[in-house]
Protein backbone atom coordinates (compact mmCIF):
# COMPACT_ATOMS: atom_id res chain seq x y z
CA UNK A 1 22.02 8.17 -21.23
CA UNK A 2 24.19 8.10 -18.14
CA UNK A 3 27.51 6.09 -17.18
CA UNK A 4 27.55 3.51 -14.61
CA UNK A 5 30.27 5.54 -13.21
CA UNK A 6 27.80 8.87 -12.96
CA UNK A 7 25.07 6.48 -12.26
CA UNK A 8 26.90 5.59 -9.17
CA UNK A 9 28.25 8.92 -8.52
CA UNK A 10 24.35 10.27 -8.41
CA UNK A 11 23.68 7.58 -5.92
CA UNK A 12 26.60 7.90 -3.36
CA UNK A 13 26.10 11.13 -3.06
CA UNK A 14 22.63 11.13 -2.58
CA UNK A 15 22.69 8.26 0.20
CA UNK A 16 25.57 10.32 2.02
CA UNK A 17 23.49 13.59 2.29
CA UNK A 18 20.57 11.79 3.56
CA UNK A 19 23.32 10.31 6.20
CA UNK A 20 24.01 6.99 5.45
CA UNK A 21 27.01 5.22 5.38
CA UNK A 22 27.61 4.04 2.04
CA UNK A 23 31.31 3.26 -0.15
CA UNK A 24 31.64 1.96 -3.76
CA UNK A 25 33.89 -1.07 -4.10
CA UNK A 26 36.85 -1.11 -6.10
CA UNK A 27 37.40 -4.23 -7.50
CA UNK A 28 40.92 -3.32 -9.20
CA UNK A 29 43.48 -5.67 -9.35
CA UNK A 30 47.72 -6.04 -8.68
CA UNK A 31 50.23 -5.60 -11.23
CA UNK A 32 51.94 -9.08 -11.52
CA UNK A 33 55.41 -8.78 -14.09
CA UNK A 34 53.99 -6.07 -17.00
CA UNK A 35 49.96 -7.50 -16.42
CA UNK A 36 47.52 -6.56 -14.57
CA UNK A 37 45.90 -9.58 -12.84
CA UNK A 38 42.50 -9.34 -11.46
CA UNK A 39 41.25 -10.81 -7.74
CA UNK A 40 38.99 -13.79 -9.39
CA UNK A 41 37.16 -14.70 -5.88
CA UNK A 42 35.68 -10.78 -6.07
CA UNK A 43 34.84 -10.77 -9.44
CA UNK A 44 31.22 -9.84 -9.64
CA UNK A 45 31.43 -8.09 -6.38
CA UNK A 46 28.45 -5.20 -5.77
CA UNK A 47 29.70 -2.09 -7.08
CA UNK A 48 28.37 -0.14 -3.62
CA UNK A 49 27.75 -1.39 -0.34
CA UNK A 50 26.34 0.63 2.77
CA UNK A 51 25.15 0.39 6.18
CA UNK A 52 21.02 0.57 6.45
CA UNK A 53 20.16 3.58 9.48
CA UNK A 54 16.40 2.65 10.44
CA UNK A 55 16.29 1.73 13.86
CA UNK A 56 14.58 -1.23 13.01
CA UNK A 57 17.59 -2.23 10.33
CA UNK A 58 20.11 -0.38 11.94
CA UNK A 59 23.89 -1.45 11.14
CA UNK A 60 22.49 -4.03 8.32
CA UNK A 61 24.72 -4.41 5.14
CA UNK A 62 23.20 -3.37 1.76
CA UNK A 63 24.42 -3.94 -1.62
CA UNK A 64 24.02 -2.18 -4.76
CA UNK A 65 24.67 -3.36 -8.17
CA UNK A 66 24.59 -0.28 -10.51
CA UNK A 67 23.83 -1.04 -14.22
CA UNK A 68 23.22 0.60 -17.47
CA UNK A 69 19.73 1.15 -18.93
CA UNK A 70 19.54 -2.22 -20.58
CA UNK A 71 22.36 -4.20 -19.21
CA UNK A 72 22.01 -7.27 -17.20
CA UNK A 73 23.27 -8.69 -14.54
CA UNK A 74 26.48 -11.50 -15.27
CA UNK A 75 26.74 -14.88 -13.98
CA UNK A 76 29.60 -13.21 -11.19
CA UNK A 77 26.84 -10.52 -10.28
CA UNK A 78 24.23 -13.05 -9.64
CA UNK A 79 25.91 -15.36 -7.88
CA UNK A 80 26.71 -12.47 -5.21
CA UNK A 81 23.21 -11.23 -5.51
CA UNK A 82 21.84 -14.42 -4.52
CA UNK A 83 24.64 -15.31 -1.29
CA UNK A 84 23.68 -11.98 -0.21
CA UNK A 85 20.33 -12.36 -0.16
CA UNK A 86 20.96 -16.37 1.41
CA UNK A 87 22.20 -14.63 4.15
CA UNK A 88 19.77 -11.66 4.97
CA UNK A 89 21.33 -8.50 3.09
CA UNK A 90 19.41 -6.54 1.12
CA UNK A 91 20.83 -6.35 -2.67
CA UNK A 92 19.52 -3.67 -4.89
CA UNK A 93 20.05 -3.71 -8.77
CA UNK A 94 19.93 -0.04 -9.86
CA UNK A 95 20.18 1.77 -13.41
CA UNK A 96 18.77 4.96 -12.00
CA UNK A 97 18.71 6.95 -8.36
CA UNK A 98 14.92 6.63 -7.97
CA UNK A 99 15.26 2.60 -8.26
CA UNK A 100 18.55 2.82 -5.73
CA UNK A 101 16.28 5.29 -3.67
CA UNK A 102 13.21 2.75 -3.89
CA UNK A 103 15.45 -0.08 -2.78
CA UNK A 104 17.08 1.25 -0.21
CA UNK A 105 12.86 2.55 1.27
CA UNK A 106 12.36 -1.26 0.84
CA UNK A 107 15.61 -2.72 2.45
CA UNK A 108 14.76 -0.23 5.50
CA UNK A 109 11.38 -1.37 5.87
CA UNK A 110 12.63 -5.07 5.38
CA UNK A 111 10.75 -5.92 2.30
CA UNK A 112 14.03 -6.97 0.53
């Protein structure tokens, strides 16, 4: 079974060869004293986010939330799922390329 990490890794660079603008978010955090202190208000953020290139769709945000075989979604993750969709951006939930690649076919023909 793959990573989430190679999971993603699969997926950027498939998107970018077939030309689309597409980034994976870092979520990180600061070093506050001898802690590291995480950005609360992000938490749950979509692990990838692009730029849809149908003329149609053109210059639309997408999101991608990339998950292990068998993992689900947290509270965070739905929360940002849900405002994205709310306001009109496609959000894809992937644990493989072909689902990433079948939501992204979707977003561009506005189904999602």
């Amino acid at each position: 079974m793959l990573s989430e990490k190679q999971i993603q890794t699969q997926i950027l660079e498939y998107l970018r060869a077939c030309g689309y603008l597409i980034e994976r978010f870092n979520m990180g955090g600061i070093i506050y004293g001898n802690k590291m202190v995480m950005n609360k208000r992000l938490r749950g953020f979509p692990d990838l986010f692009g730029v849809l290139k149908n003329e149609k769709r053109k210059g639309v945000l997408f999101l991608i939330e990339v998950k292990k075989d068998g993992e689900k979604l947290k509270e965070s993750q739905e929360a940002w799922k849900e405002e994205f969709k709310r306001r009109g951006c496609p959000h894809i939930t992937a644990r493989t390329l072909a689902q990433a690649i079948n939501g992204i076919n979707a977003a561009e023909k506005g189904e999602i």
